[in-house]
C-alpha atoms as a PDB file:
ATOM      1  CA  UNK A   1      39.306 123.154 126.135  1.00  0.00           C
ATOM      2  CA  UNK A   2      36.030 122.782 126.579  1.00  0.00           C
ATOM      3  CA  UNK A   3      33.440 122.762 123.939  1.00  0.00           C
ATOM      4  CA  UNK A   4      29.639 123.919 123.558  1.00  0.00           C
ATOM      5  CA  UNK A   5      26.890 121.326 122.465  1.00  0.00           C
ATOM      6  CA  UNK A   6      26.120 121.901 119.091  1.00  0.00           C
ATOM      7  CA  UNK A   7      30.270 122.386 118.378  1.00  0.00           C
ATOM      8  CA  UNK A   8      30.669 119.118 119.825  1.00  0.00           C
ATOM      9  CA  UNK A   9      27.653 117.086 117.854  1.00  0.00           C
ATOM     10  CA  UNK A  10      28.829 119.298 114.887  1.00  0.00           C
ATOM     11  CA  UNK A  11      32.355 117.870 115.274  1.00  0.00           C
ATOM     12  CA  UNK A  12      31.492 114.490 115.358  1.00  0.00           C
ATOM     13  CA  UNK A  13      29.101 114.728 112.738  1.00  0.00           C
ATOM     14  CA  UNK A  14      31.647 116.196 110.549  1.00  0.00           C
ATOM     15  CA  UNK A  15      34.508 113.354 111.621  1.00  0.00           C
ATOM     16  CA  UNK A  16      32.192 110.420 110.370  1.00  0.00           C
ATOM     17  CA  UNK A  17      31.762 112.692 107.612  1.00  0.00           C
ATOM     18  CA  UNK A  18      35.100 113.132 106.544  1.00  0.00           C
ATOM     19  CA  UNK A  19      36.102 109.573 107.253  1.00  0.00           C
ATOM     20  CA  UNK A  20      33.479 108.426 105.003  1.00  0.00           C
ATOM     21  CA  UNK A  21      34.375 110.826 102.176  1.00  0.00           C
ATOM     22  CA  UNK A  22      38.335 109.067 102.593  1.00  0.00           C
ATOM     23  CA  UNK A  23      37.025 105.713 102.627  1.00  0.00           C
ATOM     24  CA  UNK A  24      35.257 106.327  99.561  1.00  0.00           C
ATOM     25  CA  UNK A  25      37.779 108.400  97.517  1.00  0.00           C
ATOM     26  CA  UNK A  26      40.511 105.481  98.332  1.00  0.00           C
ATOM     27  CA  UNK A  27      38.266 102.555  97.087  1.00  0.00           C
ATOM     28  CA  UNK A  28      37.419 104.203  94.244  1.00  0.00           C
ATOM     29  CA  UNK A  29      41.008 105.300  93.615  1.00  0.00           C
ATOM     30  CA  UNK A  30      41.610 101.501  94.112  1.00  0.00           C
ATOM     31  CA  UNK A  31      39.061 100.281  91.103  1.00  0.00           C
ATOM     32  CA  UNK A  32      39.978 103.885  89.228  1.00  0.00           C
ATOM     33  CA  UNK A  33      43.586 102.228  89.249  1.00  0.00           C
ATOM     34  CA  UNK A  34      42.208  98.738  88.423  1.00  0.00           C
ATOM     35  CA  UNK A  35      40.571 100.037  85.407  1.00  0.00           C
ATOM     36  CA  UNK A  36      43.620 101.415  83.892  1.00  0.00           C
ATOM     37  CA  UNK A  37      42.885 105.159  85.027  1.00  0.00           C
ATOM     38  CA  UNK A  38      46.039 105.926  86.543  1.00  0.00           C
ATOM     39  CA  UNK A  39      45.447 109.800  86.426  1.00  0.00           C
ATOM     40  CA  UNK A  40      41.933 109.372  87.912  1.00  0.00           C
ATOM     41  CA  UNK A  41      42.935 107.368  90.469  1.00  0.00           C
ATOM     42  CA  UNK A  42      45.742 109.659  91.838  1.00  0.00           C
ATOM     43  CA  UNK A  43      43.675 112.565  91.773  1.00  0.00           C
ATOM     44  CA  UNK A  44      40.980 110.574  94.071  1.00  0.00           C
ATOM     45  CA  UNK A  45      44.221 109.534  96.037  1.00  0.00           C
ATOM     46  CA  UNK A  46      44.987 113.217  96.734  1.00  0.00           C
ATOM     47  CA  UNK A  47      41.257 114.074  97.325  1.00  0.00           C
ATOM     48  CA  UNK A  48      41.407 111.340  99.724  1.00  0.00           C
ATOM     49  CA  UNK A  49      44.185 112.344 101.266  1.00  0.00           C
ATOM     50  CA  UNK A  50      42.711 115.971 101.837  1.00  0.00           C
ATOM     51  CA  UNK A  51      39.846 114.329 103.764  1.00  0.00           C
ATOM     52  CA  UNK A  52      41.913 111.858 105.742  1.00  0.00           C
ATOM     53  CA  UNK A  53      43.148 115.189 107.074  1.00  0.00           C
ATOM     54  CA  UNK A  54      40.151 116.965 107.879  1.00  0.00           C
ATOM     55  CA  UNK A  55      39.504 114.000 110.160  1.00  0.00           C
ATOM     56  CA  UNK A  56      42.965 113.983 111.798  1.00  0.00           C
ATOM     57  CA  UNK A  57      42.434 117.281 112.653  1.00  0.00           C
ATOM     58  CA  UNK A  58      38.948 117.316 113.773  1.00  0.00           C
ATOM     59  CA  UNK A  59      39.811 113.786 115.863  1.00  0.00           C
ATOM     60  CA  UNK A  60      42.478 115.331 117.964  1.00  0.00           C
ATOM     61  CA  UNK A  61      40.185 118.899 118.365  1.00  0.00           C
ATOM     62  CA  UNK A  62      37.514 116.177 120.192  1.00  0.00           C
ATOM     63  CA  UNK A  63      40.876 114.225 121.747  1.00  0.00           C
ATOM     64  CA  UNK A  64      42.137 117.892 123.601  1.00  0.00           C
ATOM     65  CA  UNK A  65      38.112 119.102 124.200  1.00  0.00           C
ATOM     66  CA  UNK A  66      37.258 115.586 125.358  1.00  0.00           C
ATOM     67  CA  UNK A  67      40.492 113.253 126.521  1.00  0.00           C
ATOM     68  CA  UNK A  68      41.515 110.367 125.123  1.00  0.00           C
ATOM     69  CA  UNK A  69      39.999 108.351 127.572  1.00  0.00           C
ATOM     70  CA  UNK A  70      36.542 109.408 127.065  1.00  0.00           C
ATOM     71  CA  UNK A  71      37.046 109.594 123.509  1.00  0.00           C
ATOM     72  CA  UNK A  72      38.019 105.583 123.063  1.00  0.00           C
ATOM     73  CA  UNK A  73      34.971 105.143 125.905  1.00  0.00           C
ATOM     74  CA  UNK A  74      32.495 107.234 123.487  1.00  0.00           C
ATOM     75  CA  UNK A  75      33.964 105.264 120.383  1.00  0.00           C
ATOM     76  CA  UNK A  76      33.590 102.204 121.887  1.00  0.00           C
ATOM     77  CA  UNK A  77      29.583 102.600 122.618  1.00  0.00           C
ATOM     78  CA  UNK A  78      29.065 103.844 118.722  1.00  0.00           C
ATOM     79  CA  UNK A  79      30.526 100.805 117.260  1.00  0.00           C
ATOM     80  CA  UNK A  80      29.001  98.278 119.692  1.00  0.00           C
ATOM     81  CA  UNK A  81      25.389  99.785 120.290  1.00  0.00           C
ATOM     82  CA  UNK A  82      24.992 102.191 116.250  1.00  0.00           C
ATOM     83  CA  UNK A  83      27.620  99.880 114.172  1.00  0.00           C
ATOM     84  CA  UNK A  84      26.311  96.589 114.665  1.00  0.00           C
ATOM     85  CA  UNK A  85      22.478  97.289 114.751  1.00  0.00           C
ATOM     86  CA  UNK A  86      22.653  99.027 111.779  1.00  0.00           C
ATOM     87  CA  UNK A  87      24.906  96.085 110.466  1.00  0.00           C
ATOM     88  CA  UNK A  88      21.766  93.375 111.598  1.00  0.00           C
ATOM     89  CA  UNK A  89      19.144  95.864 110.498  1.00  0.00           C
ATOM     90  CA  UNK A  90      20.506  95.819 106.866  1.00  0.00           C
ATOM     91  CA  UNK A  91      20.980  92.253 107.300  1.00  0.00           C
ATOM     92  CA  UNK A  92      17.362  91.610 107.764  1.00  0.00           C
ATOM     93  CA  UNK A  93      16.184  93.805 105.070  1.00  0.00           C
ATOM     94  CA  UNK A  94      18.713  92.234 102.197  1.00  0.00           C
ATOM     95  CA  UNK A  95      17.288  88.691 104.206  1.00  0.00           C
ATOM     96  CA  UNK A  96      13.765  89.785 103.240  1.00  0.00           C
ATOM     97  CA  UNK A  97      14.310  91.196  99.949  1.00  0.00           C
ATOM     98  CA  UNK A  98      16.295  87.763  98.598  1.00  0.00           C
ATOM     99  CA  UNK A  99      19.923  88.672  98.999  1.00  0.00           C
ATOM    100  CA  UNK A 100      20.951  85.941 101.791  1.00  0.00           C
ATOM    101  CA  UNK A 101      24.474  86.243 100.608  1.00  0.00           C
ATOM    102  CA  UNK A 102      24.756  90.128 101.744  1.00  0.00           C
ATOM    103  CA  UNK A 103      22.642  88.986 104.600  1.00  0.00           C
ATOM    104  CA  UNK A 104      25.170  86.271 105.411  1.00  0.00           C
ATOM    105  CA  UNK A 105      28.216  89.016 104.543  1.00  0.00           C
ATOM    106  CA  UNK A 106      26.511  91.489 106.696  1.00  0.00           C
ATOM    107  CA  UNK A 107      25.873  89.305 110.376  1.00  0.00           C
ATOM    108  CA  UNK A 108      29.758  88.348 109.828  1.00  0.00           C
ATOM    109  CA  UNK A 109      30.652  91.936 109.960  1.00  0.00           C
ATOM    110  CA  UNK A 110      28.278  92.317 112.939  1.00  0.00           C
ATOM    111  CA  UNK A 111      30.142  90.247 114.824  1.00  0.00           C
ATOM    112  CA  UNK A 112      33.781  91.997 113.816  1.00  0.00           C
ATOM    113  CA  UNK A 113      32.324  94.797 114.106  1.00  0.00           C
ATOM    114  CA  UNK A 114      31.566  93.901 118.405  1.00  0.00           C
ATOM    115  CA  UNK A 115      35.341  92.330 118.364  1.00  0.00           C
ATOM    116  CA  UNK A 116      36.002  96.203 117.384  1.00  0.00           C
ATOM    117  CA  UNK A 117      33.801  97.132 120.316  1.00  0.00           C
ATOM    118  CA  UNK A 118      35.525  95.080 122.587  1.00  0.00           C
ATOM    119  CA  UNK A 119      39.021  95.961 121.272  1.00  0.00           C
ATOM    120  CA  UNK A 120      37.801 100.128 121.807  1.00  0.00           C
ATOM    121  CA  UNK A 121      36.712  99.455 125.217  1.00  0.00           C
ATOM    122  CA  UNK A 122      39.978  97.244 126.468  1.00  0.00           C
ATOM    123  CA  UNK A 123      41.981 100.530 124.648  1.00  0.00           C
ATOM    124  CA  UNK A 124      39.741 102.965 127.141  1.00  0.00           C
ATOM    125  CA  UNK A 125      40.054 101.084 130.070  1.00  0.00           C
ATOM    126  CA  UNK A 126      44.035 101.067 129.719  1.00  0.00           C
ATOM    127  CA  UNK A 127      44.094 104.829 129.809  1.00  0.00           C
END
């Protein structure tokens, strides 16, 4: 399958979107649950759930438009080029505003976050 431009970029906008939204729902289900809201926190769960997937599906759309190959390749660049500048560039600004323990937090994730890189691009190379 082959897909236009703008479906594409829309796509992968709406991935990062969607695996945000999970992320979120799930940790907040996780303190909702902490905090003795047991309801709450299982309706986030199935909220979550919903986006988790909206992603699967929209993943394996760019997996069959794409291949896998080229997907992992693509996934690797994000996280080593977008993910860990915008790690360092937070970093910097927490550094600057007085916060050298998020600043500390922050360049440790940088570097996992290049591990994950490296770990994208050995899965790409294998296929």
């Amino acid at each position: 399958m082959s897909l236009g431009k703008e479906t594409e970029r829309g796509l992968k906008e709406l991935l990062r979107a969607n695996a945000e939204d999970y992320m979120t729902l799930a940790l907040l289900a996780e303190k909702m649950e902490a905090a003795g809201k047991a309801e709450e926190a299982k309706l986030l769960r199935e909220k979550a759930a919903v986006e988790l997937g909206h992603a699967k599906a929209i993943f394996e759309t760019l997996v069959r438009a794409g291949g896998l190959k080229e997907t992992a390749k693509e996934l690797a660049e994000v996280e080593d080029l977008q993910h860990v500048s915008e790690y360092n560039v937070v970093a910097m600004k927490a550094k600057e505003e007085g916060h050298p323990e998020i600043e500390r937090m922050l360049c440790s994730f940088a570097e996992q976050e290049r591990g994950i890189a490296e770990a994208l691009k050995q899965a790409a190379k294998a296929l």
